[in-house]
N, C-alpha and C. Protein backbone atom coordinates (compact mmCIF):
# COMPACT_ATOMS: atom_id res chain seq x y z
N UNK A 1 13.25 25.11 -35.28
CA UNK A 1 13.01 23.71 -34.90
C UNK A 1 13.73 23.42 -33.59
N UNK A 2 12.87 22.88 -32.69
CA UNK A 2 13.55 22.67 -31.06
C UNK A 2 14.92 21.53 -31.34
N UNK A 3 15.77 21.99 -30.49
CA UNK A 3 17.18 20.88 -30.46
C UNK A 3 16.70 19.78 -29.76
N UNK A 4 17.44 18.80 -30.73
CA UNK A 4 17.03 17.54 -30.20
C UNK A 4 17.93 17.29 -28.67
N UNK A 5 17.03 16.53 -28.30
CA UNK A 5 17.72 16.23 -26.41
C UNK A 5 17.50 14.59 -26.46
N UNK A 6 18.37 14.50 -25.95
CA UNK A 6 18.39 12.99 -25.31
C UNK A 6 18.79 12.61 -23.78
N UNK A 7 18.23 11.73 -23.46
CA UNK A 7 18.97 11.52 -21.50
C UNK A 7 19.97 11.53 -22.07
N UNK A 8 21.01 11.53 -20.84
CA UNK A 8 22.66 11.61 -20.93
C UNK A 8 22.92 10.00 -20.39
N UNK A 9 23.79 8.52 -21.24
CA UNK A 9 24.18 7.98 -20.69
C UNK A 9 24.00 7.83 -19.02
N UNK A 10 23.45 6.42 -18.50
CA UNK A 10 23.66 6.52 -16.53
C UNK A 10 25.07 6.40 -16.65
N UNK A 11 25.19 7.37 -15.44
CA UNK A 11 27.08 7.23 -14.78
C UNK A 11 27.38 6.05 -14.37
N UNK A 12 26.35 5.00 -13.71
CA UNK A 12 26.61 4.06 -13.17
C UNK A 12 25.42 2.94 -13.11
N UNK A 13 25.82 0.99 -13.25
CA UNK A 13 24.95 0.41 -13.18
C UNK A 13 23.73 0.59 -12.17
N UNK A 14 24.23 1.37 -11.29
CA UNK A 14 22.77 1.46 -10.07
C UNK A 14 21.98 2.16 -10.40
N UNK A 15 22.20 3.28 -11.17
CA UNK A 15 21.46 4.47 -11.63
C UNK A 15 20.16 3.74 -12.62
N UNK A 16 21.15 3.08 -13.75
CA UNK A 16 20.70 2.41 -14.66
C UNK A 16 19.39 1.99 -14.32
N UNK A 17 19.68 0.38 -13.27
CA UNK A 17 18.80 -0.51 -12.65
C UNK A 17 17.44 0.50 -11.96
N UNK A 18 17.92 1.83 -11.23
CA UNK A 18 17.15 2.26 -10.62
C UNK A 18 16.25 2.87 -11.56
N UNK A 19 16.77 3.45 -12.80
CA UNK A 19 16.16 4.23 -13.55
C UNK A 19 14.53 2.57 -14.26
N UNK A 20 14.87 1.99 -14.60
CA UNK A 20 14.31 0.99 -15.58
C UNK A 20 13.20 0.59 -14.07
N UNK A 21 13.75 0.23 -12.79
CA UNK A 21 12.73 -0.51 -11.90
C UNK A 21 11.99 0.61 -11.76
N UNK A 22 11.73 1.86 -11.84
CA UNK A 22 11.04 2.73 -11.80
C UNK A 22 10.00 3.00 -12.96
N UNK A 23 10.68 2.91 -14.36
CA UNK A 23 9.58 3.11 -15.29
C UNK A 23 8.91 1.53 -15.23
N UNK A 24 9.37 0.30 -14.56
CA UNK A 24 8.05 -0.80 -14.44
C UNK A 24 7.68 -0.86 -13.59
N UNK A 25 7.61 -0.06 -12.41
CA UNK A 25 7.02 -0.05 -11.38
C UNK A 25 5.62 -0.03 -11.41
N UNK A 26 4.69 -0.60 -10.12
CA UNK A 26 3.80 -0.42 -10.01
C UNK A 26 3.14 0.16 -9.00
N UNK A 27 3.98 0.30 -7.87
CA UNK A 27 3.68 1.32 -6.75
C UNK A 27 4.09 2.29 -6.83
N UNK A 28 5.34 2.23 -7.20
CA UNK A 28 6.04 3.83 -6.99
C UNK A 28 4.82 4.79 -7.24
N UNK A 29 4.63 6.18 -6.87
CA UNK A 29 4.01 7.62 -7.70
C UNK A 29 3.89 7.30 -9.16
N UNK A 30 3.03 7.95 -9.41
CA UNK A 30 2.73 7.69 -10.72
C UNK A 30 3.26 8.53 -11.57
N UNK A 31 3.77 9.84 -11.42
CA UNK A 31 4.93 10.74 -11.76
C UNK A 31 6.08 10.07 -12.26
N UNK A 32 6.50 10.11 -10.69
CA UNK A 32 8.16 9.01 -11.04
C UNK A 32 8.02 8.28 -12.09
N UNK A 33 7.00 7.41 -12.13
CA UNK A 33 7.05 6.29 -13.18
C UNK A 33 7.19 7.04 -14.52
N UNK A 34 6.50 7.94 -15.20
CA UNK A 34 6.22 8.39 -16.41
C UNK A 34 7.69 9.02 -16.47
N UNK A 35 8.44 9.71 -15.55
CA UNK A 35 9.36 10.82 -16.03
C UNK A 35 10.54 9.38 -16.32
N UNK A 36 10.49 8.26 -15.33
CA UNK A 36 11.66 7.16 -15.46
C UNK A 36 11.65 6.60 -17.26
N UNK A 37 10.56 6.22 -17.98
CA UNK A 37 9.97 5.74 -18.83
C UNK A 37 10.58 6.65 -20.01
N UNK A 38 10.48 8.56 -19.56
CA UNK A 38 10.87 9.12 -20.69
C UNK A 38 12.28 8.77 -20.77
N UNK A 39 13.16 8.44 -19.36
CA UNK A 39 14.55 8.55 -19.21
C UNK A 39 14.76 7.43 -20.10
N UNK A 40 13.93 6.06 -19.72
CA UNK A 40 14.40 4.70 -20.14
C UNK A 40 14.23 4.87 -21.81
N UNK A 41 12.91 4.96 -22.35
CA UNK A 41 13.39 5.05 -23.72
C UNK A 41 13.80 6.52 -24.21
N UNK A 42 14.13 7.15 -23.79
CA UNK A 42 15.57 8.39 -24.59
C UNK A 42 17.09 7.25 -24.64
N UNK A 43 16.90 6.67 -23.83
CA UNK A 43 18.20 5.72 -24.03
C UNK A 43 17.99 4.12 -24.67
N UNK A 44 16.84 4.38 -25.02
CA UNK A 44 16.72 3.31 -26.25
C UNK A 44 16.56 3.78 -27.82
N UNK A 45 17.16 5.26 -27.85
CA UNK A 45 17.06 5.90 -29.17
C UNK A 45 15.45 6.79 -29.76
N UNK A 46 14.67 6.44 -28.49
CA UNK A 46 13.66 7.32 -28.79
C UNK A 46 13.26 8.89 -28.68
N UNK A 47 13.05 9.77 -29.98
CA UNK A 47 13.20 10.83 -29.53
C UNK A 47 12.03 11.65 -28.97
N UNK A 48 12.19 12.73 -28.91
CA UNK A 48 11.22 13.55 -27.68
C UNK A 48 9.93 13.52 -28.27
N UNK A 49 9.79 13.90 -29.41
CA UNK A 49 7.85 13.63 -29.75
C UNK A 49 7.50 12.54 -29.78
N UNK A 50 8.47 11.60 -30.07
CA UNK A 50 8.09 9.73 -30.11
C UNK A 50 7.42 9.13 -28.62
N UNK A 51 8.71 10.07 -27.87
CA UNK A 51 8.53 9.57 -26.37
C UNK A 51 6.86 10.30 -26.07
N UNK A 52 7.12 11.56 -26.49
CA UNK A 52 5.70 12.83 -25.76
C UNK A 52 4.73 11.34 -26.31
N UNK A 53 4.45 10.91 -27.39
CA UNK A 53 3.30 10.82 -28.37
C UNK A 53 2.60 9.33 -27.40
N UNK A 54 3.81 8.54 -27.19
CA UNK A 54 3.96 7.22 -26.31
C UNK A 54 3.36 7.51 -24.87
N UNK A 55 3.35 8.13 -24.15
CA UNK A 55 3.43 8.61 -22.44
C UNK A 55 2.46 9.67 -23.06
N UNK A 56 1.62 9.92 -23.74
CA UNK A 56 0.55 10.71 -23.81
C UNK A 56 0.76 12.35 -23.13
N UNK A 57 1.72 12.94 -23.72
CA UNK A 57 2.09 14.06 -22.72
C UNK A 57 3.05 15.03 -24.17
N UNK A 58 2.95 16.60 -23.98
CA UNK A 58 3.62 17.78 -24.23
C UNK A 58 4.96 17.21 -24.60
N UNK A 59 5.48 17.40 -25.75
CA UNK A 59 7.06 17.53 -26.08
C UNK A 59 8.11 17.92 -25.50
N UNK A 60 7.70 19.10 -25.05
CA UNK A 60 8.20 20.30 -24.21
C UNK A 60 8.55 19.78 -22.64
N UNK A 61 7.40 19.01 -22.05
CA UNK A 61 7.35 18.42 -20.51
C UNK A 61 8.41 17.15 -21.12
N UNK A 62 8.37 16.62 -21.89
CA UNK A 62 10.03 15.76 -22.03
C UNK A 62 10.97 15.81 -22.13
N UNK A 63 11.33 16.97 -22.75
CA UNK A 63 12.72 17.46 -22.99
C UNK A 63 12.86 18.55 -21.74
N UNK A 64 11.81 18.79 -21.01
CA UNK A 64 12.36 19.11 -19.61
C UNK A 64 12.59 18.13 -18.61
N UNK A 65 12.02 17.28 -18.59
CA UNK A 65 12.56 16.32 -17.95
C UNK A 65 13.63 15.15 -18.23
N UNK A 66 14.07 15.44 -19.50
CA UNK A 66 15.20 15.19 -19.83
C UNK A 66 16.43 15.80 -19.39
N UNK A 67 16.41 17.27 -19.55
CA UNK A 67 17.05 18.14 -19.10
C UNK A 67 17.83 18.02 -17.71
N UNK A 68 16.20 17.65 -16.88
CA UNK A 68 16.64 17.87 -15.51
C UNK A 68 17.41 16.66 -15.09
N UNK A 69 17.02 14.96 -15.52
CA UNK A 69 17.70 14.11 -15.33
C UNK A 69 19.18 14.59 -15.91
N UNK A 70 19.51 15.44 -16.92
CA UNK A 70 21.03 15.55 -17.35
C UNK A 70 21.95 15.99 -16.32
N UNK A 71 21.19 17.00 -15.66
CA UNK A 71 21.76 17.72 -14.37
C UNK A 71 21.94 17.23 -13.17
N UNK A 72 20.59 16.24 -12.54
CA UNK A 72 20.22 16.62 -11.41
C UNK A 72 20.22 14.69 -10.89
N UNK A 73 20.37 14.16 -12.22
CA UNK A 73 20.06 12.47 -12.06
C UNK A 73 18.91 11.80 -11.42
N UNK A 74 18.61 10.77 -10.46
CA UNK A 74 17.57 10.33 -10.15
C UNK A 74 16.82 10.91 -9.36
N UNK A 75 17.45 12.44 -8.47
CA UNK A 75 16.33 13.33 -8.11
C UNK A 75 16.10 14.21 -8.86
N UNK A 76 16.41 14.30 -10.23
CA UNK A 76 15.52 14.99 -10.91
C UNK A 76 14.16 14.95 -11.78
N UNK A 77 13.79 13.37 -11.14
CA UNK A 77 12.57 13.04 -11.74
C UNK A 77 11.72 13.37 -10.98
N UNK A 78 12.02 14.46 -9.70
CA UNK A 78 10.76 14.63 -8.44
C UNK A 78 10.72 16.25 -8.92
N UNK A 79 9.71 16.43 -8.11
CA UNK A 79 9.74 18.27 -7.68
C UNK A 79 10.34 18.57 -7.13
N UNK A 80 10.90 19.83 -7.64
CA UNK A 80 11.99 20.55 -7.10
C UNK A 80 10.55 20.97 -5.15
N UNK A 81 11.42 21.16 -4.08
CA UNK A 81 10.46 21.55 -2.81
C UNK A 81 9.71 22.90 -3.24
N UNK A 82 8.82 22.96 -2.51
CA UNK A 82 8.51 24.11 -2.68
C UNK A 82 6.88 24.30 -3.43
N UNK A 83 7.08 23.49 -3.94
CA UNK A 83 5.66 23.65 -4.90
C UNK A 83 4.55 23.39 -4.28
N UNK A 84 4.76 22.77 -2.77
CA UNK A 84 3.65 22.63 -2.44
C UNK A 84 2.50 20.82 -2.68
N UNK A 85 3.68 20.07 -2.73
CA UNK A 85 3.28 18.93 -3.11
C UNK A 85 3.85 18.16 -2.29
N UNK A 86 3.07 17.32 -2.02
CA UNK A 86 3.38 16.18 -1.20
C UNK A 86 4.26 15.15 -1.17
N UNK A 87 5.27 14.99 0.00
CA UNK A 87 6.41 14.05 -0.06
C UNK A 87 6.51 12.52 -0.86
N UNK A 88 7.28 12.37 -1.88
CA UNK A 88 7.29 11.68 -2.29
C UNK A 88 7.78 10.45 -1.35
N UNK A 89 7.24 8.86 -1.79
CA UNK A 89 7.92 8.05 -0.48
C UNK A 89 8.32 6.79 -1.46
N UNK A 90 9.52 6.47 -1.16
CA UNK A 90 10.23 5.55 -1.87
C UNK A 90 9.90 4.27 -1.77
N UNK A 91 10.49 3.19 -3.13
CA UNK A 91 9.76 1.79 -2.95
C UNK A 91 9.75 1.14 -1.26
N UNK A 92 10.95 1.50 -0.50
CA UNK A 92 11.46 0.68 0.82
C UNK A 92 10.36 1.18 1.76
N UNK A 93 9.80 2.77 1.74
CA UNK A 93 8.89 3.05 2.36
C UNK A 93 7.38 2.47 2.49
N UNK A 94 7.05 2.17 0.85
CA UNK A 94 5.63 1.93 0.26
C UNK A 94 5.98 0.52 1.27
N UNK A 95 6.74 0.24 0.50
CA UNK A 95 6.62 -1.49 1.48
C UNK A 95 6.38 -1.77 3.00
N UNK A 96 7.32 -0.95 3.78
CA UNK A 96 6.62 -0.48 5.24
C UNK A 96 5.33 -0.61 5.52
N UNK A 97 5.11 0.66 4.79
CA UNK A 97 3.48 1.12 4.62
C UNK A 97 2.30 -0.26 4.83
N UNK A 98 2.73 -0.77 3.87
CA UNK A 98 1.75 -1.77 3.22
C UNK A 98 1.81 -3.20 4.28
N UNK A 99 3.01 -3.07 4.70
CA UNK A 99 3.45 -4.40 5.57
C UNK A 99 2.81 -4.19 6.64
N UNK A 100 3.25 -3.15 7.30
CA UNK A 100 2.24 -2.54 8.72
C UNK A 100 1.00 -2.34 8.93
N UNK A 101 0.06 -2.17 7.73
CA UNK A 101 -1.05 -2.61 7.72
C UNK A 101 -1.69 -3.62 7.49
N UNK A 102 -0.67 -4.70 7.45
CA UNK A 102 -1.40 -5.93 7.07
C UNK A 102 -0.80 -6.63 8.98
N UNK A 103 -0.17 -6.14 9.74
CA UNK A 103 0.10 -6.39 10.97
C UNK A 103 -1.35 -6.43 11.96
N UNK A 104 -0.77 -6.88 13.12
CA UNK A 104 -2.05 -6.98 14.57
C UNK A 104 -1.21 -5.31 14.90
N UNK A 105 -2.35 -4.49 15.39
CA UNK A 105 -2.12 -3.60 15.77
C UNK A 105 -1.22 -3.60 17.19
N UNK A 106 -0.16 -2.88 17.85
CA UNK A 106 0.13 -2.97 19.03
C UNK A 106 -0.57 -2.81 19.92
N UNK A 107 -2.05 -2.51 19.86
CA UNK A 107 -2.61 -2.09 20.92
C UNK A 107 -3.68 -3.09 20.87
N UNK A 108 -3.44 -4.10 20.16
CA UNK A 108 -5.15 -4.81 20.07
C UNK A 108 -4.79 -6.39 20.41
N UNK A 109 -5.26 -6.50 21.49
CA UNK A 109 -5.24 -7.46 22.87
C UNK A 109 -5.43 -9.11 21.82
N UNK A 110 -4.25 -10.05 21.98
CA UNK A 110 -4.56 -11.08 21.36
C UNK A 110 -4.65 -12.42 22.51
N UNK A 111 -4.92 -13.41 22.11
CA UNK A 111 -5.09 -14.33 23.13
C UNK A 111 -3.79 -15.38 23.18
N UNK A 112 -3.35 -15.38 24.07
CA UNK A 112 -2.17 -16.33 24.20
C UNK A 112 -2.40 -17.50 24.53
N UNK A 113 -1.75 -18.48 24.45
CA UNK A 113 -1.27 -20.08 24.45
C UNK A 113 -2.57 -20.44 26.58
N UNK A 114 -2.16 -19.05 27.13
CA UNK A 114 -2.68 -19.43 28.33
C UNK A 114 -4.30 -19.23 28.56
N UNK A 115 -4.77 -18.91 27.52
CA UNK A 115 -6.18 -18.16 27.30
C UNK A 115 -6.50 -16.61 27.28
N UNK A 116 -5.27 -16.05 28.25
CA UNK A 116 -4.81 -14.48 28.39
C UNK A 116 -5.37 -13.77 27.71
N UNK A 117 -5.81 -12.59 27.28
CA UNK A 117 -5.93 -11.49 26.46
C UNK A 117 -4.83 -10.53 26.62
N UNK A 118 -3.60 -10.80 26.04
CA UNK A 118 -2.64 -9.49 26.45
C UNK A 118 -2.02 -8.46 24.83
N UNK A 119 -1.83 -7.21 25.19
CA UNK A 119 -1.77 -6.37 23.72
C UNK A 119 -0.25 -6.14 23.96
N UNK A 120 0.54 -6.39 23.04
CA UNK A 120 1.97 -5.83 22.94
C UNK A 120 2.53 -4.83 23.61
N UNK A 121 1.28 -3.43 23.20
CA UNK A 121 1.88 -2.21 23.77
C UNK A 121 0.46 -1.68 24.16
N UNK A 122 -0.28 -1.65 25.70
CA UNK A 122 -1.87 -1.64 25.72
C UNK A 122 -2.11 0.44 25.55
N UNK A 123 -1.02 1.24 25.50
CA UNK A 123 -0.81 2.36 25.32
C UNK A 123 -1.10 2.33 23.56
N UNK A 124 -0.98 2.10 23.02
CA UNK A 124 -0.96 2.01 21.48
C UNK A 124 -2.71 1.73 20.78
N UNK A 125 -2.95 2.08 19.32
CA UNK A 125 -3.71 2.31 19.08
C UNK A 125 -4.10 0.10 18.92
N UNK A 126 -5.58 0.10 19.50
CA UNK A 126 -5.84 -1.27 19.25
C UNK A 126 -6.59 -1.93 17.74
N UNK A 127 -6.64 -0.70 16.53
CA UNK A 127 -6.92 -0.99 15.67
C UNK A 127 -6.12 -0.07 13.98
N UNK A 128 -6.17 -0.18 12.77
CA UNK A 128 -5.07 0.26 12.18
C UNK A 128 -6.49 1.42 11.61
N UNK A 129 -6.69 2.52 12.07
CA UNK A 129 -7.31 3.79 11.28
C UNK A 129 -6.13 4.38 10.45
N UNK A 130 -6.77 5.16 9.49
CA UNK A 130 -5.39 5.80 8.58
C UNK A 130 -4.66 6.71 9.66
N UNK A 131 -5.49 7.72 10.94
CA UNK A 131 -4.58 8.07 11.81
C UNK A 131 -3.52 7.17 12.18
N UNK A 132 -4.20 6.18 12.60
CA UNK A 132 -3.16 4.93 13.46
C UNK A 132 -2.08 5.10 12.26
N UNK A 133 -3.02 4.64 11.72
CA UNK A 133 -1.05 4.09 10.36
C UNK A 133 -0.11 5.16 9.98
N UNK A 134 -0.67 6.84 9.77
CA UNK A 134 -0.05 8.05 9.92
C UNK A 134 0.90 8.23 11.61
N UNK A 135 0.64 7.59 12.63
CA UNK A 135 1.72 8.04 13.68
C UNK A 135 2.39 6.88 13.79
N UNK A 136 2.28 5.38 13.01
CA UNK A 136 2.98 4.09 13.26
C UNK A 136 3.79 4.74 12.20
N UNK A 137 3.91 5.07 11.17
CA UNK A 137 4.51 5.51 9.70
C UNK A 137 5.81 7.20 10.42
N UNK A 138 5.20 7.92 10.75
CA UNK A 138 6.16 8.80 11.54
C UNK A 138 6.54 8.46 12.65
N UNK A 139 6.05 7.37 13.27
CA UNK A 139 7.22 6.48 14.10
C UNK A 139 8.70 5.89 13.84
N UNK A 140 8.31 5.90 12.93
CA UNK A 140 9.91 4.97 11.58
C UNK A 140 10.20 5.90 10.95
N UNK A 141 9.95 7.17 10.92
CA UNK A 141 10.52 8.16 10.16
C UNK A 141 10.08 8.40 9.03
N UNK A 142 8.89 8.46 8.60
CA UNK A 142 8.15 8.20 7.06
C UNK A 142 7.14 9.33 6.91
N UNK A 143 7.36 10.21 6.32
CA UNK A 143 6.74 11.92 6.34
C UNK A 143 5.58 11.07 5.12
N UNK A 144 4.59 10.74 6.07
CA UNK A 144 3.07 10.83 5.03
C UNK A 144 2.18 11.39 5.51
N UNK A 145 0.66 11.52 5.06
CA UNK A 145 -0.31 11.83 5.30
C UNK A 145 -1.48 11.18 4.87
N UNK A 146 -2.49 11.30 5.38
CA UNK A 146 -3.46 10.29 5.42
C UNK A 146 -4.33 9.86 4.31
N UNK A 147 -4.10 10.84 3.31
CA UNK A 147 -4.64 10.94 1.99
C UNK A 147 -3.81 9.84 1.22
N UNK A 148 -2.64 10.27 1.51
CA UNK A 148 -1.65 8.94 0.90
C UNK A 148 -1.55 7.96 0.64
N UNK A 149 -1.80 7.55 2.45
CA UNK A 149 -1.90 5.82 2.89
C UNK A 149 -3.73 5.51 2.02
N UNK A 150 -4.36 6.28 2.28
CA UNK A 150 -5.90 5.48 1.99
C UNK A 150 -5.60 5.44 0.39
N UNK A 151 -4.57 6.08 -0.69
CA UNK A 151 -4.85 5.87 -2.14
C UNK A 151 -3.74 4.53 -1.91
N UNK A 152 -2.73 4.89 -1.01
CA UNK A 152 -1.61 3.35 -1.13
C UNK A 152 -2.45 2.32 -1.15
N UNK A 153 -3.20 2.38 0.00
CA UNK A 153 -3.81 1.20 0.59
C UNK A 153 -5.33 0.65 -0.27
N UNK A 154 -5.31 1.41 -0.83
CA UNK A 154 -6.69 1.43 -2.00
C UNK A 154 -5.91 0.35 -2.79
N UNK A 155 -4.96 0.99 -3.69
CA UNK A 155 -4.43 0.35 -4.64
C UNK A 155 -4.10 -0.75 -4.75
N UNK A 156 -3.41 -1.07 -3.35
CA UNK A 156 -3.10 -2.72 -3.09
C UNK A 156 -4.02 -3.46 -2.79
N UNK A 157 -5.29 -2.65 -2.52
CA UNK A 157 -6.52 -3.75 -1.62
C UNK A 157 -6.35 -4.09 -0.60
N UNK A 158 -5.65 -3.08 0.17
CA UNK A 158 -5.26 -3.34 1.60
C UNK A 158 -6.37 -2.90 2.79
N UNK A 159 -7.24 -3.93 3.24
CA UNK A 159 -8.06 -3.08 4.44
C UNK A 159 -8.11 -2.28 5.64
N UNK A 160 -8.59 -1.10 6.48
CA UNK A 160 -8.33 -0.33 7.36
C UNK A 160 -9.02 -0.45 7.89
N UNK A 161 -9.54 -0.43 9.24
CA UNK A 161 -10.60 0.08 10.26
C UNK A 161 -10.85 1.12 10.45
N UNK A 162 -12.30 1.53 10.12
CA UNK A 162 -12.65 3.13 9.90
C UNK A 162 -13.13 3.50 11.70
N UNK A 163 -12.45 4.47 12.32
CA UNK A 163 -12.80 4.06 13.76
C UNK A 163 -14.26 4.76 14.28
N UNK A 164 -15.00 4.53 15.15
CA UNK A 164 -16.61 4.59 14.92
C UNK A 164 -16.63 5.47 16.40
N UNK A 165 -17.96 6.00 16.61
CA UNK A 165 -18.03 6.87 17.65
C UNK A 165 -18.42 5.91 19.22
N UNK A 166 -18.68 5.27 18.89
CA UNK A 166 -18.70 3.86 19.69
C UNK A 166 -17.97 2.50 19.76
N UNK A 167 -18.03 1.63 21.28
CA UNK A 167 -17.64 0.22 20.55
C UNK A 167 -18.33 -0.34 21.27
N UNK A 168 -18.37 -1.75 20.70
CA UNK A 168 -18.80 -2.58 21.16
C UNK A 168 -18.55 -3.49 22.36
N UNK A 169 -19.01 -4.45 23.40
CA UNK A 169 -18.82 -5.19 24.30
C UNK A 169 -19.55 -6.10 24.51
N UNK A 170 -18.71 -7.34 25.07
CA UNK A 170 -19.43 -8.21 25.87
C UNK A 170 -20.34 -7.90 27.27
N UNK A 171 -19.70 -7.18 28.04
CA UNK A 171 -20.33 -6.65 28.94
C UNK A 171 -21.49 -6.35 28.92
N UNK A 172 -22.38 -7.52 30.08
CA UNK A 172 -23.66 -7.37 29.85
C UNK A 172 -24.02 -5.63 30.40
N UNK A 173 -23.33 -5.25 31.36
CA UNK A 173 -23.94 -3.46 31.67
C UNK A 173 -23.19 -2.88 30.48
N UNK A 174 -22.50 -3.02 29.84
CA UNK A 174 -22.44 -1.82 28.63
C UNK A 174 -22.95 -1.18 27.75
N UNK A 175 -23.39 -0.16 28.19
CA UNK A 175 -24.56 0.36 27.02
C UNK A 175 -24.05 1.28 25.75
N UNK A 176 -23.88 1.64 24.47
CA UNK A 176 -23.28 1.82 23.70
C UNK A 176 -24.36 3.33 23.29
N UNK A 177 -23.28 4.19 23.21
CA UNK A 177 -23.59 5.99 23.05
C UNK A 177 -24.96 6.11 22.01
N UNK A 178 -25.77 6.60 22.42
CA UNK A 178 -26.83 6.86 21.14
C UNK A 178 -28.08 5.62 21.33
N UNK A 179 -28.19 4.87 22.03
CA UNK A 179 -28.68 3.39 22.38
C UNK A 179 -30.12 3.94 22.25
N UNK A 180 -31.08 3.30 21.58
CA UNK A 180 -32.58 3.41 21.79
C UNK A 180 -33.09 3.05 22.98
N UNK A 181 -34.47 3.33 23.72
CA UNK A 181 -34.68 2.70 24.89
C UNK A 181 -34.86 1.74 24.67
N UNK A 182 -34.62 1.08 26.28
CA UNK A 182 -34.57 -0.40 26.35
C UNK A 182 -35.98 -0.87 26.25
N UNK A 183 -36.24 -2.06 25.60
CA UNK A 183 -37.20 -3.25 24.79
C UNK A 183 -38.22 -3.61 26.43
N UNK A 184 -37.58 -3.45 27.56
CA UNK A 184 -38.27 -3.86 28.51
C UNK A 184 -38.74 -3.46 29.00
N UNK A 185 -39.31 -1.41 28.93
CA UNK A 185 -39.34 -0.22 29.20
C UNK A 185 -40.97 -0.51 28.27
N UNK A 186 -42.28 -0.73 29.20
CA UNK A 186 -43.64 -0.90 28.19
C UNK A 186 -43.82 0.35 27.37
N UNK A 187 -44.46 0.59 26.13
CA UNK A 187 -45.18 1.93 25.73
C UNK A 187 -46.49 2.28 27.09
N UNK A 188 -46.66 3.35 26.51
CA UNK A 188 -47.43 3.99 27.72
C UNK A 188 -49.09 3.29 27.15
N UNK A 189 -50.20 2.96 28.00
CA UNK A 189 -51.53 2.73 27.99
C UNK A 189 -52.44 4.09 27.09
N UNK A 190 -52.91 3.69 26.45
CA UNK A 190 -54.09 4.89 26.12
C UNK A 190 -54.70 5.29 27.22
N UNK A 191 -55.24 6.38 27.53
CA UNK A 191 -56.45 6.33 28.57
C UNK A 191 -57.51 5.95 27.93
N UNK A 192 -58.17 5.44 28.99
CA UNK A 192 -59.14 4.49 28.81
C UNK A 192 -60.78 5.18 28.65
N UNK A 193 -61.33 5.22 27.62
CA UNK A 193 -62.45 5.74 27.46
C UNK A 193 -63.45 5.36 28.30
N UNK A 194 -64.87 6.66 28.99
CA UNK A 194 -65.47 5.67 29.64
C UNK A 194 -66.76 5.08 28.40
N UNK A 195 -67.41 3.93 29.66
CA UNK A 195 -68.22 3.40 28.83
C UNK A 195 -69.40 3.84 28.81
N UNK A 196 -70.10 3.51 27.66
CA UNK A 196 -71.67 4.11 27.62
C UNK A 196 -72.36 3.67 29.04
N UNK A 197 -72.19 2.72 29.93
CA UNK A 197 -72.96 2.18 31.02
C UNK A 197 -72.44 3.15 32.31
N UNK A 198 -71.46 4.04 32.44
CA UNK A 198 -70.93 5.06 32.96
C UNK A 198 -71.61 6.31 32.45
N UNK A 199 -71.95 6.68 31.48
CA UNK A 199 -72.35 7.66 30.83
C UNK A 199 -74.10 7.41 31.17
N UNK A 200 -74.42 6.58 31.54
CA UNK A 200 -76.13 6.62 31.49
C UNK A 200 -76.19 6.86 32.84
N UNK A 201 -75.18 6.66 33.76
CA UNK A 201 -75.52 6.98 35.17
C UNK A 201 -76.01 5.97 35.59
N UNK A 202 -75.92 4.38 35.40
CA UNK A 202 -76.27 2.93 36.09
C UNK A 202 -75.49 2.59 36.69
């Protein structure tokens, strides 16, 4: 019969707090959340098949992740490196994330008090594509990738600009890549059949 395991007491109220805002989280990874949840109720007296049976998951995957929180504390609810999985990004990050896409892009020209059209930074991208938000995001130091931001940004209902092979203008000469001919350009005439009064030789 497997030894019973339980989390180990948090060393400290921060641990605690951090451990519990994680299993109610709603952004965090969805990982984190489940492994915080086994931590939070092992320390409400629940044991490992109670917890497995609750969190829909292996006995075995709890009392290892019990384990590892005994050792390793609040980074032991991640992957160890290596596996080949993608950087986990913390609540302070998600929030970034999410804030910056709800921003005017630096590059996208707004109108000022004088009628002006001027852009913050006119070098910068003038609309938020998941690229854009992948080099604004490793601008601040935030190791994501683009797969990331579009499930972040899914989740919250956050909108993106998908960027297009063209754009648009006021400019009456601007003609936009791929353009059908122009409407003022006639179709060509049939040739003109002759008539029977041509054909009789009159």
């Amino acid at each position: 019969m497997p030894k019973l395991l339980f989390a180990r007491p948090p060393l400290a109220s921060t641990e605690e707090r951090q451990v519990h805002k994680l299993a109610g989280s709603r952004h965090a990874p969805g990982d984190w959340i489940v492994r915080a949840r086994m931590i939070a109720r092992s320390w409400a007296g629940e044991r490992t098949t109670a917890i497995a049976a609750t969190l829909g998951c292996h006995p075995q995957t709890v009392r290892e992740r019990l384990a590892r929180f005994n050792a390793e504390g609040i980074d032991g609810l991640g992957d160890r490196p290596g596996g080949g999985r993608k950087p986990r990004l913390s609540e302070g990050e998600l929030g970034v994330l999410i804030a910056l896409a709800r921003t005017t892009p630096p590059g996208q020209p707004v109108r000022e008090r004088t009628g002006e059209l001027v852009a913050e930074d006119p070098t910068k991208d003038a609309q938020w594509s998941l690229d854009a938000l992948v080099r604004a995001a490793h601008e601040r130091g935030i190791r994501v990738e683009r797969s990331q931001i579009r499930r972040i940004l899914s989740k919250e209902g956050v909108r993106w600009r998908h960027p297009r092979s063209w754009a648009s203008s006021t400019d009456p000469e601007f003609v936009p890549k791929g353009g059908g001919s122009s409407r003022s350009t006639p179709p060509p005439r049939p040739a003109r059949r002759p008539s029977a009064w041509t054909n009789s030789g009159r």
